[in-house]
ModelCIF file with pLDDT and N, C-alpha, C, O atoms, coordinates in Angstrom:
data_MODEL
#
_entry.id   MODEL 
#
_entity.id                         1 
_entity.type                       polymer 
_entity.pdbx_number_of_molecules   1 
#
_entity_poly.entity_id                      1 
_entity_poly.type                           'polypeptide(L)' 
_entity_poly.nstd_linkage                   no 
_entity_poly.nstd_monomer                   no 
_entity_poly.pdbx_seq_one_letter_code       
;(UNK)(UNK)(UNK)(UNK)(UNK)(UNK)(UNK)(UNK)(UNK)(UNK)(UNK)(UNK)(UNK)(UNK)(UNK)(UNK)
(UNK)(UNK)(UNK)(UNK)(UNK)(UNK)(UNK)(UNK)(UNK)(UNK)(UNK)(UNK)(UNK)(UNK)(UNK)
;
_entity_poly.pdbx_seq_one_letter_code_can   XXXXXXXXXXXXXXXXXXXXXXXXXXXXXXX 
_entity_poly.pdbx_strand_id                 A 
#
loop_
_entity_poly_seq.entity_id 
_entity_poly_seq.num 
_entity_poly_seq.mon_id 
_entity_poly_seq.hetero 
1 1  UNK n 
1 2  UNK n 
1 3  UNK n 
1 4  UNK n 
1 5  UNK n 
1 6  UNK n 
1 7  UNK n 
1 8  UNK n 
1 9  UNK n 
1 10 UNK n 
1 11 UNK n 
1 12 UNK n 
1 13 UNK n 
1 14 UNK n 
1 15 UNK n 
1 16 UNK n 
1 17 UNK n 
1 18 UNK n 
1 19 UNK n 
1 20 UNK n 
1 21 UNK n 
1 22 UNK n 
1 23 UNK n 
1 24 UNK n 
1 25 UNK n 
1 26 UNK n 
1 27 UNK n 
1 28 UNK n 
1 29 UNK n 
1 30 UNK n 
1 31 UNK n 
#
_struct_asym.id          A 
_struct_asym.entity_id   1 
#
loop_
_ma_qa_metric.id 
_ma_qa_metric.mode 
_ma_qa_metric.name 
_ma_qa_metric.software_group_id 
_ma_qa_metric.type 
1 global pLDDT . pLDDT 
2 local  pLDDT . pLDDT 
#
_ma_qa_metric_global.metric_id      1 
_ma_qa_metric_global.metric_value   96.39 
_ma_qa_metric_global.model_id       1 
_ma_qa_metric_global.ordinal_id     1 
#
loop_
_ma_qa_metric_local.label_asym_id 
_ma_qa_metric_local.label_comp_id 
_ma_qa_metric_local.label_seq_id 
_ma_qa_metric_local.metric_id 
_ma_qa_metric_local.metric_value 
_ma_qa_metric_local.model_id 
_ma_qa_metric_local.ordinal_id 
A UNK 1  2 97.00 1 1  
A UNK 2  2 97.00 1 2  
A UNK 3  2 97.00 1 3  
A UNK 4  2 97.00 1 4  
A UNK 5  2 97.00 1 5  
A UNK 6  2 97.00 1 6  
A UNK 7  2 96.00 1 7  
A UNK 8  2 96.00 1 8  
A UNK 9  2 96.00 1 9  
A UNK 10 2 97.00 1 10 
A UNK 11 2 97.00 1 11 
A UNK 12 2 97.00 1 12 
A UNK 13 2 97.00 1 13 
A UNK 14 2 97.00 1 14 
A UNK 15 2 97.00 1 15 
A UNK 16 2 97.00 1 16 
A UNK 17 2 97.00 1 17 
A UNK 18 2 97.00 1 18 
A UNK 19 2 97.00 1 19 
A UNK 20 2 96.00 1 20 
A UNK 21 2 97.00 1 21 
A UNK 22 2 96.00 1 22 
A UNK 23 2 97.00 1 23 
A UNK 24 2 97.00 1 24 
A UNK 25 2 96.00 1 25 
A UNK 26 2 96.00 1 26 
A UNK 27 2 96.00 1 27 
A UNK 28 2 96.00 1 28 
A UNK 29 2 95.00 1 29 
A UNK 30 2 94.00 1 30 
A UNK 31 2 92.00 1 31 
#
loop_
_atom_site.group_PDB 
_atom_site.id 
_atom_site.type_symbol 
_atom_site.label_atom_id 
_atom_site.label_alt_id 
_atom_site.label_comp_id 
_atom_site.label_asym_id 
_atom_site.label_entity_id 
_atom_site.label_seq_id 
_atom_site.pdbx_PDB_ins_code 
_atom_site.Cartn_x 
_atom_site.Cartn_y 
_atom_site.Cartn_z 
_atom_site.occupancy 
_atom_site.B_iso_or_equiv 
_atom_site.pdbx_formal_charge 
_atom_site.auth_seq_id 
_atom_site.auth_comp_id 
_atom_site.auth_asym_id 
_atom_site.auth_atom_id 
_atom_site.pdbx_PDB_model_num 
ATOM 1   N N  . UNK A 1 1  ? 101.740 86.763 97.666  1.00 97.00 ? 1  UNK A N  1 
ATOM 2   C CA . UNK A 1 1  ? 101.746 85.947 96.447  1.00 97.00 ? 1  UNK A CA 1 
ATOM 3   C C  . UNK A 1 1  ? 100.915 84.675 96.617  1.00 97.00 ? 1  UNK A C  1 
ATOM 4   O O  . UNK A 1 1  ? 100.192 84.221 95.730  1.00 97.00 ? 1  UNK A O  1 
ATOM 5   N N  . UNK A 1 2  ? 101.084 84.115 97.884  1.00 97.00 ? 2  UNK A N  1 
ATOM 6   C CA . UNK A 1 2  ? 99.964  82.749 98.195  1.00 97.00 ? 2  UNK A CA 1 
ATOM 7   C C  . UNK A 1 2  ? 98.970  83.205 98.058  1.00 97.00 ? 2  UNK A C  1 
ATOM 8   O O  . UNK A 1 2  ? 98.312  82.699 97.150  1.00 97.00 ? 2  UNK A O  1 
ATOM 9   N N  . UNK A 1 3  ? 98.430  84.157 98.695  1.00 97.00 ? 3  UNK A N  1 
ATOM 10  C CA . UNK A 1 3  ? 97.057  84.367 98.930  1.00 97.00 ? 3  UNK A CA 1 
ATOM 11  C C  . UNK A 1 3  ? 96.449  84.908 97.502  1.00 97.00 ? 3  UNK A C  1 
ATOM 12  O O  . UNK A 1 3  ? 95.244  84.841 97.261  1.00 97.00 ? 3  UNK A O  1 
ATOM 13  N N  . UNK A 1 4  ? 97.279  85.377 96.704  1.00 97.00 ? 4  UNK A N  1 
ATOM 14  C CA . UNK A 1 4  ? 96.260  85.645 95.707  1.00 97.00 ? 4  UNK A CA 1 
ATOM 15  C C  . UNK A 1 4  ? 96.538  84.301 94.552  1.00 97.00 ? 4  UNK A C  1 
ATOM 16  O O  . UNK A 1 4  ? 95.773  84.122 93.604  1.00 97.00 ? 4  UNK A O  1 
ATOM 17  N N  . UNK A 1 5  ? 97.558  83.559 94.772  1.00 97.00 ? 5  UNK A N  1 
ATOM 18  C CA . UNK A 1 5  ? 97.390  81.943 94.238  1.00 97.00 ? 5  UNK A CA 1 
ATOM 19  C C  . UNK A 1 5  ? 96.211  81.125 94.512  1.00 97.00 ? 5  UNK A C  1 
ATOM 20  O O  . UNK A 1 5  ? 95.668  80.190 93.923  1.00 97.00 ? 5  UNK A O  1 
ATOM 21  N N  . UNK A 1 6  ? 95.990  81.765 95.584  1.00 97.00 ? 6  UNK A N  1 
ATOM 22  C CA . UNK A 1 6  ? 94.732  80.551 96.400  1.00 97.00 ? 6  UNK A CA 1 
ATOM 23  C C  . UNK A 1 6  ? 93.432  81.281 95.582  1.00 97.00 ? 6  UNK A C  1 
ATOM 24  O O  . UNK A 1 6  ? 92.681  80.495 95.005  1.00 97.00 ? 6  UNK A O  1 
ATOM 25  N N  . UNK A 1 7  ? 93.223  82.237 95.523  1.00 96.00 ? 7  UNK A N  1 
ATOM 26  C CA . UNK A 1 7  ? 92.285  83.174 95.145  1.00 96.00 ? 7  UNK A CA 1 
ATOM 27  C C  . UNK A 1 7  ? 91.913  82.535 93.422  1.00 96.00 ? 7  UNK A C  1 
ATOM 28  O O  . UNK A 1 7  ? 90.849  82.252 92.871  1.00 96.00 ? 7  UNK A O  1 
ATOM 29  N N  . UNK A 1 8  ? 92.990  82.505 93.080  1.00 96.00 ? 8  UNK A N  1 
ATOM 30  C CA . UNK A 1 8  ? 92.727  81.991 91.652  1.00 96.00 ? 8  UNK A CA 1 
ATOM 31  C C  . UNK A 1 8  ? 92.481  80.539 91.242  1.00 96.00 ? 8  UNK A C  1 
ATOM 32  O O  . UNK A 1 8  ? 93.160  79.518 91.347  1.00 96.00 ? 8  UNK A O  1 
ATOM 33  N N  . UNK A 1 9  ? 91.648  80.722 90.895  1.00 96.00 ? 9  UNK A N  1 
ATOM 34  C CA . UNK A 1 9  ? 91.127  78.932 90.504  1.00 96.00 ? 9  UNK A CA 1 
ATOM 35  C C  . UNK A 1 9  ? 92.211  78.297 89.115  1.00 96.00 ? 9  UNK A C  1 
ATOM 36  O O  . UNK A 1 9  ? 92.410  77.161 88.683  1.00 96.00 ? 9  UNK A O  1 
ATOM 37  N N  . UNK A 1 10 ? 92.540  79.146 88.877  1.00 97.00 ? 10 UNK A N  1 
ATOM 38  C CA . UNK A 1 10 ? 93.517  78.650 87.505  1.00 97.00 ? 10 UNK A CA 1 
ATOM 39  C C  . UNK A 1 10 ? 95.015  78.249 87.904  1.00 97.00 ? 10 UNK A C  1 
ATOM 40  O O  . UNK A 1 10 ? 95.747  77.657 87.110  1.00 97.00 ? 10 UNK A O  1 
ATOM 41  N N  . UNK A 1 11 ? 95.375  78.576 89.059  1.00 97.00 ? 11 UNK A N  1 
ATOM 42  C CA . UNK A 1 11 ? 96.120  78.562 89.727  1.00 97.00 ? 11 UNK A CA 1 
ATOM 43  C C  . UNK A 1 11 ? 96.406  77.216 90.740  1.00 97.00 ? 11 UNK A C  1 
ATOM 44  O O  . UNK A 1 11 ? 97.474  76.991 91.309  1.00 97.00 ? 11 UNK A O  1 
ATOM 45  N N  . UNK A 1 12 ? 95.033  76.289 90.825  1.00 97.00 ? 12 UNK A N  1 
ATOM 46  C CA . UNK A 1 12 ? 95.023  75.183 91.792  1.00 97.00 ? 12 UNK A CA 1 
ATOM 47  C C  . UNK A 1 12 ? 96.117  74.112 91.844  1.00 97.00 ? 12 UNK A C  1 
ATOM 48  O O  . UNK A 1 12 ? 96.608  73.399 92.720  1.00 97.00 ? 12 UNK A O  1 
ATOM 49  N N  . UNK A 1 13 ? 96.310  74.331 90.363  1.00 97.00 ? 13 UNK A N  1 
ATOM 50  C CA . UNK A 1 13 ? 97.653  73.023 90.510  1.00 97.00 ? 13 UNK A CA 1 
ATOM 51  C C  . UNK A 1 13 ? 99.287  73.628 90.750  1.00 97.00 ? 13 UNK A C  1 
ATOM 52  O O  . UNK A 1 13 ? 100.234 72.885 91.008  1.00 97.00 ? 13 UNK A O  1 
ATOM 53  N N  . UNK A 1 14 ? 99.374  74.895 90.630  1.00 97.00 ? 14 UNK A N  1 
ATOM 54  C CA . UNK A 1 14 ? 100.754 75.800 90.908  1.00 97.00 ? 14 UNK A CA 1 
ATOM 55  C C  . UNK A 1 14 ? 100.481 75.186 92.542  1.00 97.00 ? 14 UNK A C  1 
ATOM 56  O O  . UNK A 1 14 ? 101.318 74.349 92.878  1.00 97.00 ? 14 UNK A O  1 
ATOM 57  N N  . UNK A 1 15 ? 99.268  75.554 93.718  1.00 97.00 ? 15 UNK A N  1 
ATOM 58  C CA . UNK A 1 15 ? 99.032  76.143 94.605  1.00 97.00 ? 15 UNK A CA 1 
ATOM 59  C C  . UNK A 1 15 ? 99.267  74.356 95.102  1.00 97.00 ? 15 UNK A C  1 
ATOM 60  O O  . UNK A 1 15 ? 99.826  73.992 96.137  1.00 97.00 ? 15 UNK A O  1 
ATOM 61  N N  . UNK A 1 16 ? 98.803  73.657 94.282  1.00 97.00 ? 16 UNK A N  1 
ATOM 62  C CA . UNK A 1 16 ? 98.851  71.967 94.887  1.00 97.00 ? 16 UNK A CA 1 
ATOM 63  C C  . UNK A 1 16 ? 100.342 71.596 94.736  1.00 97.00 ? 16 UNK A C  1 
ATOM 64  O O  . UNK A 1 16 ? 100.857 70.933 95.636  1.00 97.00 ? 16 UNK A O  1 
ATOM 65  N N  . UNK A 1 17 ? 100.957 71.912 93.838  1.00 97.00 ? 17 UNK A N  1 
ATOM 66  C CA . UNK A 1 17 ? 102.480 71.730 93.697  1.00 97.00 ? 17 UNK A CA 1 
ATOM 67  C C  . UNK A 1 17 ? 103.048 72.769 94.628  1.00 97.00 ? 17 UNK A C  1 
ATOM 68  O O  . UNK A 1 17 ? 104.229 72.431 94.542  1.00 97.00 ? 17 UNK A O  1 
ATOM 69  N N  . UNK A 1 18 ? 103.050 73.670 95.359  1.00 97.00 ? 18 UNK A N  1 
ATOM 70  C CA . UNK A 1 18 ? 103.690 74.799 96.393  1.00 97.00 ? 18 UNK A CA 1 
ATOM 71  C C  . UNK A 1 18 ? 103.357 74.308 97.344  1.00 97.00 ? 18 UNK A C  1 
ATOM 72  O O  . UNK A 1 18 ? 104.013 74.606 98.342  1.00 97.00 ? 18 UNK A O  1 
ATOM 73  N N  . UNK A 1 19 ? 101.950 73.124 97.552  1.00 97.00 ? 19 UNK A N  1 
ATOM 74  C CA . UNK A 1 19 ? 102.087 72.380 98.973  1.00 97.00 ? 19 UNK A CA 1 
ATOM 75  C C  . UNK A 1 19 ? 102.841 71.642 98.913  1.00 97.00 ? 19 UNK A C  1 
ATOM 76  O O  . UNK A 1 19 ? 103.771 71.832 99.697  1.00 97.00 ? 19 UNK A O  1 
ATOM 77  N N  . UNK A 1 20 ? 102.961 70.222 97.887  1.00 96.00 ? 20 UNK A N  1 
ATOM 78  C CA . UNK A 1 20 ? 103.528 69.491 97.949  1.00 96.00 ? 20 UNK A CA 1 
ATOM 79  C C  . UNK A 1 20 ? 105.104 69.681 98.168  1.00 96.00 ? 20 UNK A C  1 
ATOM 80  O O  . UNK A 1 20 ? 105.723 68.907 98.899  1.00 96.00 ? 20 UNK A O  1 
ATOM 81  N N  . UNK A 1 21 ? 105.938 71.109 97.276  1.00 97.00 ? 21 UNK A N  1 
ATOM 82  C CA . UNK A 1 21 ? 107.367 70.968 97.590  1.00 97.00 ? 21 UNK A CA 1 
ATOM 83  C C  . UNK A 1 21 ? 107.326 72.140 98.983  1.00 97.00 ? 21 UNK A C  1 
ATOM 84  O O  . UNK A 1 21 ? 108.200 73.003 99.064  1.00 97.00 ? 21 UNK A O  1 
ATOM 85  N N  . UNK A 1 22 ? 106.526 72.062 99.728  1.00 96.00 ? 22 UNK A N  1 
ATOM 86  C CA . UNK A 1 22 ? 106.630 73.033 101.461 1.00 96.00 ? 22 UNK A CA 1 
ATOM 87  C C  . UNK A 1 22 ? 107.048 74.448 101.181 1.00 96.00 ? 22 UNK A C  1 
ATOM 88  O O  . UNK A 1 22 ? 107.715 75.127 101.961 1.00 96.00 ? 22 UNK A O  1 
ATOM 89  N N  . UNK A 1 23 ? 106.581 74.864 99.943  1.00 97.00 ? 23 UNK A N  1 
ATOM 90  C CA . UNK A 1 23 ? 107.618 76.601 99.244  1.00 97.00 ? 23 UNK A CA 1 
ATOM 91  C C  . UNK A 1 23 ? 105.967 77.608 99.827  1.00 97.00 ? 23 UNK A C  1 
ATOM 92  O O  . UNK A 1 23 ? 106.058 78.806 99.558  1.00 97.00 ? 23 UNK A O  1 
ATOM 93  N N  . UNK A 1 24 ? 104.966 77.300 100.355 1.00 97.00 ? 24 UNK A N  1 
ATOM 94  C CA . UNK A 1 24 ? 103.705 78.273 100.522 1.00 97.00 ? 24 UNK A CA 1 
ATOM 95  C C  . UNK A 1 24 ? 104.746 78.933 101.389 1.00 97.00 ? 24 UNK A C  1 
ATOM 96  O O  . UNK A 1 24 ? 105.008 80.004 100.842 1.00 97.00 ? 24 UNK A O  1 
ATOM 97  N N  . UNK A 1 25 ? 105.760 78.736 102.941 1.00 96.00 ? 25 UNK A N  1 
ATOM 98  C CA . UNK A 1 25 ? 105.674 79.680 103.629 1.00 96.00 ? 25 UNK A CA 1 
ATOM 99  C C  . UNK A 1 25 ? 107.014 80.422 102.794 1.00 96.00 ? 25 UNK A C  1 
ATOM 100 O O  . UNK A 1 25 ? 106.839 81.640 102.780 1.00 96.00 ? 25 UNK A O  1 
ATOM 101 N N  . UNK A 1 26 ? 107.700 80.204 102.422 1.00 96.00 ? 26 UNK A N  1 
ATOM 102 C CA . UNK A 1 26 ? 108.263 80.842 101.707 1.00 96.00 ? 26 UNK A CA 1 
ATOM 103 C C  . UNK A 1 26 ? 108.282 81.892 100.864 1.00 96.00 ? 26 UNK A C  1 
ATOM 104 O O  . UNK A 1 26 ? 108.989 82.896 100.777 1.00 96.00 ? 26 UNK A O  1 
ATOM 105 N N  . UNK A 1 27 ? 107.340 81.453 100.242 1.00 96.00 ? 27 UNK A N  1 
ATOM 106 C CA . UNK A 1 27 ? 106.433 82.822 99.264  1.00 96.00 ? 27 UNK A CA 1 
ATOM 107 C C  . UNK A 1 27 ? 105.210 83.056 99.724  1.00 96.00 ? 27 UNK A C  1 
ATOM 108 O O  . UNK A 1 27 ? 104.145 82.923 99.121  1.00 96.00 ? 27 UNK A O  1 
ATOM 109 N N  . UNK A 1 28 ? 105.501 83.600 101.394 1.00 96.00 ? 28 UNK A N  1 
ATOM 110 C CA . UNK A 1 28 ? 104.427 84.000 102.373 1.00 96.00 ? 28 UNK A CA 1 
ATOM 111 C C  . UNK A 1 28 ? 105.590 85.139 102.744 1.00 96.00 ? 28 UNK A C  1 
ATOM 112 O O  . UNK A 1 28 ? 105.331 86.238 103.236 1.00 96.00 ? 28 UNK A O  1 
ATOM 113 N N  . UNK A 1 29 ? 106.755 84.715 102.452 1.00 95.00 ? 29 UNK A N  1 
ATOM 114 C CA . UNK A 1 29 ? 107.715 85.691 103.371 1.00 95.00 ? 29 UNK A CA 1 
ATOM 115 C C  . UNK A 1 29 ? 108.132 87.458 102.938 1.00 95.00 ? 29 UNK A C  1 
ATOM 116 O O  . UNK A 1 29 ? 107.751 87.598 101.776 1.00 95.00 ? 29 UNK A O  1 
ATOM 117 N N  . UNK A 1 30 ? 108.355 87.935 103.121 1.00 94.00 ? 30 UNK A N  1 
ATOM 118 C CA . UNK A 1 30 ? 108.759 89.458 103.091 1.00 94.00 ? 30 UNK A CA 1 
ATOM 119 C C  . UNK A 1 30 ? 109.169 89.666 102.030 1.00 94.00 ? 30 UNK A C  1 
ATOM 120 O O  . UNK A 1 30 ? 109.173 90.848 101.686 1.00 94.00 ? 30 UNK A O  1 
ATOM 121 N N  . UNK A 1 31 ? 109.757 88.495 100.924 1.00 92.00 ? 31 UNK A N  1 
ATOM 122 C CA . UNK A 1 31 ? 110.048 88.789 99.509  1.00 92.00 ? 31 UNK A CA 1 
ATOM 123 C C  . UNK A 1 31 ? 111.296 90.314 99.294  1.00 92.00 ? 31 UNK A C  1 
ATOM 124 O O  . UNK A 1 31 ? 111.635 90.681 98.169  1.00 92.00 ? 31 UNK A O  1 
#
């Protein structure tokens, strides 16, 4: 799910707010 967040440019401020609250490794995980 990150990686195709990052992928999307429309997506930069979801992907800047998922750094800021530390949730990237989270929704990196096995889901």
């Amino acid at each position: 799910i990150v990686d195709i967040a990052v992928s999307v440019e429309d997506f930069s401020t979801l992907v800047t707010a998922l750094k800021a609250a530390d949730l990237v490794g989270a929704l990196k995980g096995d889901g």
